[in-house]
PDB file of N, CA and C in Angstrom:
ATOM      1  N   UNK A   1      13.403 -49.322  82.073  1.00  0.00           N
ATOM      2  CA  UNK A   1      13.865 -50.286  83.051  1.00  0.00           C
ATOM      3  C   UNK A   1      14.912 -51.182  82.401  1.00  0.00           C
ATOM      4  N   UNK A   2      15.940 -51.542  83.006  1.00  0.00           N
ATOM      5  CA  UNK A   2      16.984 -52.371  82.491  1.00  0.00           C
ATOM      6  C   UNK A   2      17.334 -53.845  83.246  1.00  0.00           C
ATOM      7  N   UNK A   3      18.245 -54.339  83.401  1.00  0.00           N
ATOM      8  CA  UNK A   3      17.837 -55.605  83.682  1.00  0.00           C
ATOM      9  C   UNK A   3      18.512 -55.165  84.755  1.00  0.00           C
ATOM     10  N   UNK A   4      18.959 -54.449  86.024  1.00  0.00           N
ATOM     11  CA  UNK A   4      18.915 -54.056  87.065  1.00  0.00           C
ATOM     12  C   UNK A   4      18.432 -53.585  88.230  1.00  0.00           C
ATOM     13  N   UNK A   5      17.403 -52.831  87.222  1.00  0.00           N
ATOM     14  CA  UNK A   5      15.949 -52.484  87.745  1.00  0.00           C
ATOM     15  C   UNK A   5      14.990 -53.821  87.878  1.00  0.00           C
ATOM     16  N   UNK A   6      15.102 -54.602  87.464  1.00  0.00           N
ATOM     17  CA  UNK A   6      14.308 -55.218  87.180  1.00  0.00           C
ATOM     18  C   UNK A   6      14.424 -56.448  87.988  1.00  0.00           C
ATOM     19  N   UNK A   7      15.782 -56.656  88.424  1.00  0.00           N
ATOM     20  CA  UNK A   7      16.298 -57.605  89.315  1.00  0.00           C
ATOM     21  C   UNK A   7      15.858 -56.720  90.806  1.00  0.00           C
ATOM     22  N   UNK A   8      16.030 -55.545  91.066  1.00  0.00           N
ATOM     23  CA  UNK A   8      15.924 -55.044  92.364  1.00  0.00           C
ATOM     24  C   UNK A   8      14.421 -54.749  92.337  1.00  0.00           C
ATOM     25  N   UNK A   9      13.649 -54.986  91.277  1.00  0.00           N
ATOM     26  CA  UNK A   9      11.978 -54.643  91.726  1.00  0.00           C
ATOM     27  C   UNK A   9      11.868 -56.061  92.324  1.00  0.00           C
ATOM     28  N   UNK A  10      12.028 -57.202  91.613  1.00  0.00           N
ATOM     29  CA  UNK A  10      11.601 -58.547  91.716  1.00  0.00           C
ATOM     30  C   UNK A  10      12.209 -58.709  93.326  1.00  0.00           C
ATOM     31  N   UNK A  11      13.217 -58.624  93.423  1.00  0.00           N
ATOM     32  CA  UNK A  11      14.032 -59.005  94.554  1.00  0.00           C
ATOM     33  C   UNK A  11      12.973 -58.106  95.781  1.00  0.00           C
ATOM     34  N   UNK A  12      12.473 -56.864  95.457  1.00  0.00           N
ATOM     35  CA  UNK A  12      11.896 -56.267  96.922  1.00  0.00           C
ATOM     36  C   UNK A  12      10.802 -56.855  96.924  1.00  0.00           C
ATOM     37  N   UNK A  13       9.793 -56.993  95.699  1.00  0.00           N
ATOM     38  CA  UNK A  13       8.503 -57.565  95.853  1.00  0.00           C
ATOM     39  C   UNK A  13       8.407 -59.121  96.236  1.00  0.00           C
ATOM     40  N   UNK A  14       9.109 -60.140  95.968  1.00  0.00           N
ATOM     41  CA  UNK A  14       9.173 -61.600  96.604  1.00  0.00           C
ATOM     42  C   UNK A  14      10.226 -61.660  97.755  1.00  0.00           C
ATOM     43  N   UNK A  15      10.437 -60.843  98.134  1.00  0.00           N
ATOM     44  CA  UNK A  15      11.561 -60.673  99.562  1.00  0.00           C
ATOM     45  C   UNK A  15      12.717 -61.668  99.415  1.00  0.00           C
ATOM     46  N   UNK A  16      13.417 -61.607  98.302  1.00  0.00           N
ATOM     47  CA  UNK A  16      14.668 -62.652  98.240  1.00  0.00           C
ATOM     48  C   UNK A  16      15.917 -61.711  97.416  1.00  0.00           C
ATOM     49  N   UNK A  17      16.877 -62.133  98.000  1.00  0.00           N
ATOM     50  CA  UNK A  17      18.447 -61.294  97.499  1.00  0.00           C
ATOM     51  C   UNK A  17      18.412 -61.040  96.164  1.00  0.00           C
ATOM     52  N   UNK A  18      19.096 -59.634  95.779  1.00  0.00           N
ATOM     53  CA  UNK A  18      19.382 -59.368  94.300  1.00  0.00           C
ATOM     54  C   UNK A  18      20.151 -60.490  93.728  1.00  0.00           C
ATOM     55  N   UNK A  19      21.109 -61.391  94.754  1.00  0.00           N
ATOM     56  CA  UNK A  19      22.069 -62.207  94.112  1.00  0.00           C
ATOM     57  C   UNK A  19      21.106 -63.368  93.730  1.00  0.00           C
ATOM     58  N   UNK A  20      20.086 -64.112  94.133  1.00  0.00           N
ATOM     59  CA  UNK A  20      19.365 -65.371  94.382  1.00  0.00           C
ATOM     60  C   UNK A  20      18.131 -64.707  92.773  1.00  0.00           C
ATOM     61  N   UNK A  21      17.665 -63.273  92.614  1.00  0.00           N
ATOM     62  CA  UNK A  21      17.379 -62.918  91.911  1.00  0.00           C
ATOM     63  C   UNK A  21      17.741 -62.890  90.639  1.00  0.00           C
ATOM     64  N   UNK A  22      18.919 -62.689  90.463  1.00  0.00           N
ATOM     65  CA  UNK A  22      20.506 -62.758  88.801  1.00  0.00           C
ATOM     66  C   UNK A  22      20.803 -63.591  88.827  1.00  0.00           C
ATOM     67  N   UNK A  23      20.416 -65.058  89.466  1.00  0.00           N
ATOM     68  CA  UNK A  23      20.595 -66.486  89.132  1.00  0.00           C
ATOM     69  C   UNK A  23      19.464 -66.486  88.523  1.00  0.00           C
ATOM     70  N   UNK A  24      17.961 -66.606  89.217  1.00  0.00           N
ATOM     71  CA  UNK A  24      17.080 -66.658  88.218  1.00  0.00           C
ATOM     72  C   UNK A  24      16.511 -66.290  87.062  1.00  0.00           C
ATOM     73  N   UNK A  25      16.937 -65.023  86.958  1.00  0.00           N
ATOM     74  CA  UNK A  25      16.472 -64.062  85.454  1.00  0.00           C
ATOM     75  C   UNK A  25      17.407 -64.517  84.821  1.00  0.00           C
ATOM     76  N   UNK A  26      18.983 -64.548  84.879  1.00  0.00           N
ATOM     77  CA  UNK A  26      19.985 -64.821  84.029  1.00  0.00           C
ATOM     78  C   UNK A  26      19.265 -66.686  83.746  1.00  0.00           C
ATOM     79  N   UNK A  27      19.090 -67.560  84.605  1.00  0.00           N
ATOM     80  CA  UNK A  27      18.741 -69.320  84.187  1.00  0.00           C
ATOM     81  C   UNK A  27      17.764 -68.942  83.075  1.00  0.00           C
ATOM     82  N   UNK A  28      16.117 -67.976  83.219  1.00  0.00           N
ATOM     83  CA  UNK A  28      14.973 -67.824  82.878  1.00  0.00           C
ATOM     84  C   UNK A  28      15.542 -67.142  81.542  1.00  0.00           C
ATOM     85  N   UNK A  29      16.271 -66.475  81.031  1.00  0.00           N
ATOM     86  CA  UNK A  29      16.681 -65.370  79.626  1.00  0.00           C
ATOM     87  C   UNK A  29      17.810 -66.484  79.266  1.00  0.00           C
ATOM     88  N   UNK A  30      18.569 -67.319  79.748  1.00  0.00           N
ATOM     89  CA  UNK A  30      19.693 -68.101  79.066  1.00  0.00           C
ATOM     90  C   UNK A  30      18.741 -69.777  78.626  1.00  0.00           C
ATOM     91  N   UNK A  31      17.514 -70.230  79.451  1.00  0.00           N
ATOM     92  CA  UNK A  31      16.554 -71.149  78.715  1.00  0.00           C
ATOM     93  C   UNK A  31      15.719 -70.810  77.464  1.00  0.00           C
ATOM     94  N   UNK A  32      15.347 -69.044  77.662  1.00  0.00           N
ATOM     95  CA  UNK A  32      14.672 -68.792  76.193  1.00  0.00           C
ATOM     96  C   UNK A  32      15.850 -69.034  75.321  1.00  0.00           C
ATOM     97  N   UNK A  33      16.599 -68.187  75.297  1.00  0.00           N
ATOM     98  CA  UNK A  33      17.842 -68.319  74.324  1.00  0.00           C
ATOM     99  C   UNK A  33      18.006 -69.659  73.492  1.00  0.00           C
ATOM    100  N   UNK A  34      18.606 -70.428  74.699  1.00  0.00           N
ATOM    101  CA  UNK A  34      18.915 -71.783  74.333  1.00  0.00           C
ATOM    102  C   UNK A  34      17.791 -72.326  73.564  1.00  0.00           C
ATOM    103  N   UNK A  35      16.281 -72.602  73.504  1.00  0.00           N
ATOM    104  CA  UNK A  35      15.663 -73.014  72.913  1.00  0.00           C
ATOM    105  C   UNK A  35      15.385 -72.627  71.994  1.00  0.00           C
ATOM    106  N   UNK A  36      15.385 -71.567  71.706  1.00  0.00           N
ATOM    107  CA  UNK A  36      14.700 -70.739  70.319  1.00  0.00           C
ATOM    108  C   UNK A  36      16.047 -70.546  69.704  1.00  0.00           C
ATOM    109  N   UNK A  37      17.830 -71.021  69.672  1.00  0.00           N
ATOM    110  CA  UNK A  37      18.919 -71.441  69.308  1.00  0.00           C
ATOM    111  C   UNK A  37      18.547 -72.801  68.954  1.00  0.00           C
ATOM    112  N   UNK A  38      17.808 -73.599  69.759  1.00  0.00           N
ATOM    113  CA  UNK A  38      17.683 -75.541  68.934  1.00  0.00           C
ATOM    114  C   UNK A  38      16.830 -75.409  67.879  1.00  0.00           C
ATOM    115  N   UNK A  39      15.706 -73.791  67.720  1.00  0.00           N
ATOM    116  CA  UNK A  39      14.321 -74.077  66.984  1.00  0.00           C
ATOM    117  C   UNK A  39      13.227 -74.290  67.230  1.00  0.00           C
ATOM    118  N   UNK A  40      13.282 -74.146  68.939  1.00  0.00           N
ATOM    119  CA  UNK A  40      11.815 -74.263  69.086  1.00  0.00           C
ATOM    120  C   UNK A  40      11.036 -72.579  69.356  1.00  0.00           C
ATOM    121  N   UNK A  41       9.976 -72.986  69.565  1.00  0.00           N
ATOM    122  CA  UNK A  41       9.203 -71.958  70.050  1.00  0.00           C
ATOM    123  C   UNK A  41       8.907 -71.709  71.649  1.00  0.00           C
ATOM    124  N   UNK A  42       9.041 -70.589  72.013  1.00  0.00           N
ATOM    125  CA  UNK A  42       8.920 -70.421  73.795  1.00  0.00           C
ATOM    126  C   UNK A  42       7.587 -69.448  73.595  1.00  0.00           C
ATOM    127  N   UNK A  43       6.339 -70.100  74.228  1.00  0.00           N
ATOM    128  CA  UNK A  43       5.226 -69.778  74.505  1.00  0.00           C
ATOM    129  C   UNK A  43       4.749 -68.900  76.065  1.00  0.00           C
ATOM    130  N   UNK A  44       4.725 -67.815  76.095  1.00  0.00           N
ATOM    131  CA  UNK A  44       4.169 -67.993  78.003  1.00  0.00           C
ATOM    132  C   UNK A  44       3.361 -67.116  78.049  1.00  0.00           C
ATOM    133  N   UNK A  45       2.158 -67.832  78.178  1.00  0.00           N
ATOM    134  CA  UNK A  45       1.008 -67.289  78.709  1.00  0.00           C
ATOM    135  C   UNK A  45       0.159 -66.111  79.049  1.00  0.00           C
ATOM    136  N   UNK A  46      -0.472 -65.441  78.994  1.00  0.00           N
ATOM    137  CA  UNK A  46      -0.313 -63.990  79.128  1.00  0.00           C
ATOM    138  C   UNK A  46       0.567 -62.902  78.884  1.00  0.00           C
ATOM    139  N   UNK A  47       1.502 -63.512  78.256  1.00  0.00           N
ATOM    140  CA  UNK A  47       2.804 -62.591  78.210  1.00  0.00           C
ATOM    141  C   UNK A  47       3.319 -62.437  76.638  1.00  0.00           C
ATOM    142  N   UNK A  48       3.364 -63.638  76.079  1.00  0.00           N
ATOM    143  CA  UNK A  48       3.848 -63.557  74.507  1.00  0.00           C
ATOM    144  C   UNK A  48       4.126 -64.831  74.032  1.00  0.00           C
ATOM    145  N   UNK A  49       4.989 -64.601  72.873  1.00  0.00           N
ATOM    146  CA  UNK A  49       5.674 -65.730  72.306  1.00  0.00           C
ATOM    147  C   UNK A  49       6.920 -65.089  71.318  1.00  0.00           C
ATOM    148  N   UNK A  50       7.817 -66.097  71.804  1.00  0.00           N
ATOM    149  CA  UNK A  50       9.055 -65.984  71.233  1.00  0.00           C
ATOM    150  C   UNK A  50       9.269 -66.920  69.852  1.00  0.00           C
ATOM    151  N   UNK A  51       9.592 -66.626  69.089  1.00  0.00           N
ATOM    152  CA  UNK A  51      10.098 -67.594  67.887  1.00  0.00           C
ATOM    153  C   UNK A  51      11.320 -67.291  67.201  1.00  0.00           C
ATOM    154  N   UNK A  52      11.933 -67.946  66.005  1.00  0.00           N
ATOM    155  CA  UNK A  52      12.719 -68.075  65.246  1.00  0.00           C
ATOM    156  C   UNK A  52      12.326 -67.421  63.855  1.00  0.00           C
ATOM    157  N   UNK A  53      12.255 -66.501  63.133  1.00  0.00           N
ATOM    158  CA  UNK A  53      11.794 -66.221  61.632  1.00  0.00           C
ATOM    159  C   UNK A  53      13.285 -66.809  60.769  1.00  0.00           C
ATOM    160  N   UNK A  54      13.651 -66.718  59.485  1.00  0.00           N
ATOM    161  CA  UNK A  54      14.357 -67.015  58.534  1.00  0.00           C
ATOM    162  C   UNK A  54      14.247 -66.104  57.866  1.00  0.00           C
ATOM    163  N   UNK A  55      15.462 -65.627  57.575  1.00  0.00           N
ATOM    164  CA  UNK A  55      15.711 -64.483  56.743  1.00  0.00           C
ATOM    165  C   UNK A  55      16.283 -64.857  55.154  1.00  0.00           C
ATOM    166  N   UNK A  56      15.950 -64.673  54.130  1.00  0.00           N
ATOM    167  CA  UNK A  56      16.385 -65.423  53.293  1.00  0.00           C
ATOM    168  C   UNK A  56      17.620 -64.340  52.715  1.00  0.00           C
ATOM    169  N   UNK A  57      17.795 -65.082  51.819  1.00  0.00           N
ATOM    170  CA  UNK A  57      19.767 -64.031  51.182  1.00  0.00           C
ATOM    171  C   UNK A  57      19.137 -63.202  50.509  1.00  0.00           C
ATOM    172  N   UNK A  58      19.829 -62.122  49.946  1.00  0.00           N
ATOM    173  CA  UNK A  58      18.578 -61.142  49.161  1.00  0.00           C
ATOM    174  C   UNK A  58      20.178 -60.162  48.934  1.00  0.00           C
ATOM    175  N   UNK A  59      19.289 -59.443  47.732  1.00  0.00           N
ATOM    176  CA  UNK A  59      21.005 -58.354  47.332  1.00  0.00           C
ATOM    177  C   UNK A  59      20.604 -56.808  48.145  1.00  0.00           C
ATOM    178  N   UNK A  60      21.584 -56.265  48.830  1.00  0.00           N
ATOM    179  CA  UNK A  60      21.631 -54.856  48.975  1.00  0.00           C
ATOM    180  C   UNK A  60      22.548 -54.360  48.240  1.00  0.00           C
ATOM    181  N   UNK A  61      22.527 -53.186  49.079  1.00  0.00           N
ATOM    182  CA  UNK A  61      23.712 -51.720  48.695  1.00  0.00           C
ATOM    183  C   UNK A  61      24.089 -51.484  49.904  1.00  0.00           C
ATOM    184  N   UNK A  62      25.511 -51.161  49.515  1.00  0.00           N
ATOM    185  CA  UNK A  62      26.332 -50.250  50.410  1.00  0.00           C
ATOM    186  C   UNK A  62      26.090 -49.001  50.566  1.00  0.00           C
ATOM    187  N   UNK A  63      25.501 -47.923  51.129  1.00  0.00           N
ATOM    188  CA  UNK A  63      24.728 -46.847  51.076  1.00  0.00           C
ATOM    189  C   UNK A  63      26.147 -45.951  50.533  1.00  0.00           C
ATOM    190  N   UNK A  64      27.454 -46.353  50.760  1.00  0.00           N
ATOM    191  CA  UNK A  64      28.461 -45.031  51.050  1.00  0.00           C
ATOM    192  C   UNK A  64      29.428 -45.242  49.570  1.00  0.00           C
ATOM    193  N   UNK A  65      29.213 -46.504  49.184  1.00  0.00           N
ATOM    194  CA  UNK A  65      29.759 -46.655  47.318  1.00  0.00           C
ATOM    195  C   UNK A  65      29.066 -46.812  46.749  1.00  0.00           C
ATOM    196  N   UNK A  66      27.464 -47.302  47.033  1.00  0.00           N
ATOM    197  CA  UNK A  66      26.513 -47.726  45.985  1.00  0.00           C
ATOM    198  C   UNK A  66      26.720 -48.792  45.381  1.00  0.00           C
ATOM    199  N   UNK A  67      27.754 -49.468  45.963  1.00  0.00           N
ATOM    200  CA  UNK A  67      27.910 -50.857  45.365  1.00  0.00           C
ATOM    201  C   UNK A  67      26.756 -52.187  46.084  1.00  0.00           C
ATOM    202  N   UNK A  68      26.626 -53.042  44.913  1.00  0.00           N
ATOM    203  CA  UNK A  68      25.841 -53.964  45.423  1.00  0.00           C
ATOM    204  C   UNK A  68      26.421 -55.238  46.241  1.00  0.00           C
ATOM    205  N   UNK A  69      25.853 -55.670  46.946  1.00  0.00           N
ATOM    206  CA  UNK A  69      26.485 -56.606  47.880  1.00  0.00           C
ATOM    207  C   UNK A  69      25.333 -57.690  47.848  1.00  0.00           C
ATOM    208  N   UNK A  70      25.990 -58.769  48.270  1.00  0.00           N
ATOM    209  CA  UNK A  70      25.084 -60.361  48.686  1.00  0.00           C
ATOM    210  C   UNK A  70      24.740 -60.242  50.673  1.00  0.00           C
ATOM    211  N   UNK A  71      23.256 -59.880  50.786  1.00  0.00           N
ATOM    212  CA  UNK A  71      23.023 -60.040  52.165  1.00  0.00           C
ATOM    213  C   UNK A  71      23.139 -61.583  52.139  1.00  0.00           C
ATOM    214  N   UNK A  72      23.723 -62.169  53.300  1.00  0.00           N
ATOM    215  CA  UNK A  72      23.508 -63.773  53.431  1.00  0.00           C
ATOM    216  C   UNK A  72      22.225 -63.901  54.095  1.00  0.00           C
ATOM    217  N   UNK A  73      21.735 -65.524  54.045  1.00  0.00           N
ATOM    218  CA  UNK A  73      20.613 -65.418  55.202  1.00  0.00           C
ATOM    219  C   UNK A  73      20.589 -65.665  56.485  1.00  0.00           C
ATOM    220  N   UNK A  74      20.129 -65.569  57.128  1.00  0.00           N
ATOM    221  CA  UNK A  74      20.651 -65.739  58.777  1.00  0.00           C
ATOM    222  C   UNK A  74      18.676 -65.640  59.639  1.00  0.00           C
ATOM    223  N   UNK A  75      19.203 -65.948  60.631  1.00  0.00           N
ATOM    224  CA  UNK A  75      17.671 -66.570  61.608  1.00  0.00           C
ATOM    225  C   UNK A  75      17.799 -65.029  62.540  1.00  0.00           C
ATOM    226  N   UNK A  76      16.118 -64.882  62.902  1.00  0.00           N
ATOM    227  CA  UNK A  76      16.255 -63.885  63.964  1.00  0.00           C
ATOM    228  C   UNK A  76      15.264 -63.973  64.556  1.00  0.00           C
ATOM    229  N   UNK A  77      15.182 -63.368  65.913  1.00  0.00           N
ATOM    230  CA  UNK A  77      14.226 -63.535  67.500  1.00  0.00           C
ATOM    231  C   UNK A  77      13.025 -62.660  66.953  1.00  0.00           C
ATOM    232  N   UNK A  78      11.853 -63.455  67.255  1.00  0.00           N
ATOM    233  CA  UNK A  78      10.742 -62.517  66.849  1.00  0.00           C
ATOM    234  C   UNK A  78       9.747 -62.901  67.929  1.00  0.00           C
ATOM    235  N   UNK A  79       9.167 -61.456  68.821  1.00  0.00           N
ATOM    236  CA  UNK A  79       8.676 -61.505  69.707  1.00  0.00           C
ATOM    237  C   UNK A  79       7.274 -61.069  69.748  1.00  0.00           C
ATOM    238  N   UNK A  80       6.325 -62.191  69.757  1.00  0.00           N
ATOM    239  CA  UNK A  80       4.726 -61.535  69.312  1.00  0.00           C
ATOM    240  C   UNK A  80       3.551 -61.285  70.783  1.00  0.00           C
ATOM    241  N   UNK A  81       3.731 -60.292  71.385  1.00  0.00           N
ATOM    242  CA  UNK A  81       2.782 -60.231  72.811  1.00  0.00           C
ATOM    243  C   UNK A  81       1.639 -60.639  72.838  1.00  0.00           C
ATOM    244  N   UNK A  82       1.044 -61.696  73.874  1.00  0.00           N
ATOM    245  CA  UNK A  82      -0.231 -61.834  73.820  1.00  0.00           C
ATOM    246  C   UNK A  82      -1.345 -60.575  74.051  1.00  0.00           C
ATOM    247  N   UNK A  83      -2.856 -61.117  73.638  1.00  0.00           N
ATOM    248  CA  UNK A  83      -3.605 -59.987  73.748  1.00  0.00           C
ATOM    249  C   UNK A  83      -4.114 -59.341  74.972  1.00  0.00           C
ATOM    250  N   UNK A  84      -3.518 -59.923  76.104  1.00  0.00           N
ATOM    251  CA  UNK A  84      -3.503 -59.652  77.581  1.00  0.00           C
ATOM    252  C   UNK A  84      -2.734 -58.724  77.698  1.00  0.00           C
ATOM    253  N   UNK A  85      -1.240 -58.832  77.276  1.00  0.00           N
ATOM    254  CA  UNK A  85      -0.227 -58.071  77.427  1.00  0.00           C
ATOM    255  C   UNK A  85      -0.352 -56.854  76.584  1.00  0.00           C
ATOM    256  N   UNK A  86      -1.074 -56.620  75.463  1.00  0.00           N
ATOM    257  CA  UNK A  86      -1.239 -55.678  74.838  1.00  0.00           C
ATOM    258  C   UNK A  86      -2.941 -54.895  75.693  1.00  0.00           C
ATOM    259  N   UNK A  87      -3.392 -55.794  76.126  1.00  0.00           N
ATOM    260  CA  UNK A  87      -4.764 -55.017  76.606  1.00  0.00           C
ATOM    261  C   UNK A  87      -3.648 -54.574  78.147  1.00  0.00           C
ATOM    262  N   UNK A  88      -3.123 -54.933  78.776  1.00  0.00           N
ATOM    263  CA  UNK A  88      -2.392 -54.510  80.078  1.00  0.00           C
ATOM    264  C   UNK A  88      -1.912 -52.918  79.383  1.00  0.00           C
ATOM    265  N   UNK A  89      -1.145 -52.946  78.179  1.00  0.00           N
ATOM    266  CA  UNK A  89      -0.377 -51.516  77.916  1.00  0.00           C
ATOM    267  C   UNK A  89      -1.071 -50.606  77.860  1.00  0.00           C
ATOM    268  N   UNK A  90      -2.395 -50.734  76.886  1.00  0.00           N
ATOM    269  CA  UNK A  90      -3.541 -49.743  76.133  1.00  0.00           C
ATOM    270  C   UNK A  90      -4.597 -49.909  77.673  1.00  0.00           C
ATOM    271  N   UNK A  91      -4.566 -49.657  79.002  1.00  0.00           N
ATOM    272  CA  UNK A  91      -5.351 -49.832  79.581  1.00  0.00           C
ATOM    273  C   UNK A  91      -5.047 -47.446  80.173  1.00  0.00           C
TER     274      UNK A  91
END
């Protein structure tokens, strides 16, 4: 499912326009963003939790010279499902 599908399931099951639909998913995916961009944590309920991890600098390789390189560190989205949402999959 892609975020098209997903706008036209929502939109048939609450009986409201695909357009009135891609305002809300786009507001609802551009508020996670934005917050977990300031540092916080986005919690929801039966569903999961979103956070921030820290990646620290660390050395690789270039797989294609074998030369060593400086990874920098940088932040990334880490998404942990609640145990509802994992008992919903394994059902």
């Amino acid at each position: 499912m892609n975020k098209a599908d997903l706008i036209r399931k929502v939109a048939t099951e609450v009986g409201k326009t695909q357009k009135d639909l891609t305002v809300l998913i786009d507001t609802i995916f551009n508020t996670i963003t934005d917050t977990l961009a300031s540092g916080e944590k986005v919690s929801i309920a039966g569903f999961g939790t979103f956070d921030v991890i820290e990646r620290a600098a660390r050395e690789g390789r270039n797989p294609k010279t074998n030369e060593t390189i400086m990874i920098k560190a940088s932040k990334a989205p880490k998404f942990k499902a609640s145990s509802a949402l994992k008992d919903a999959v394994n059902e």
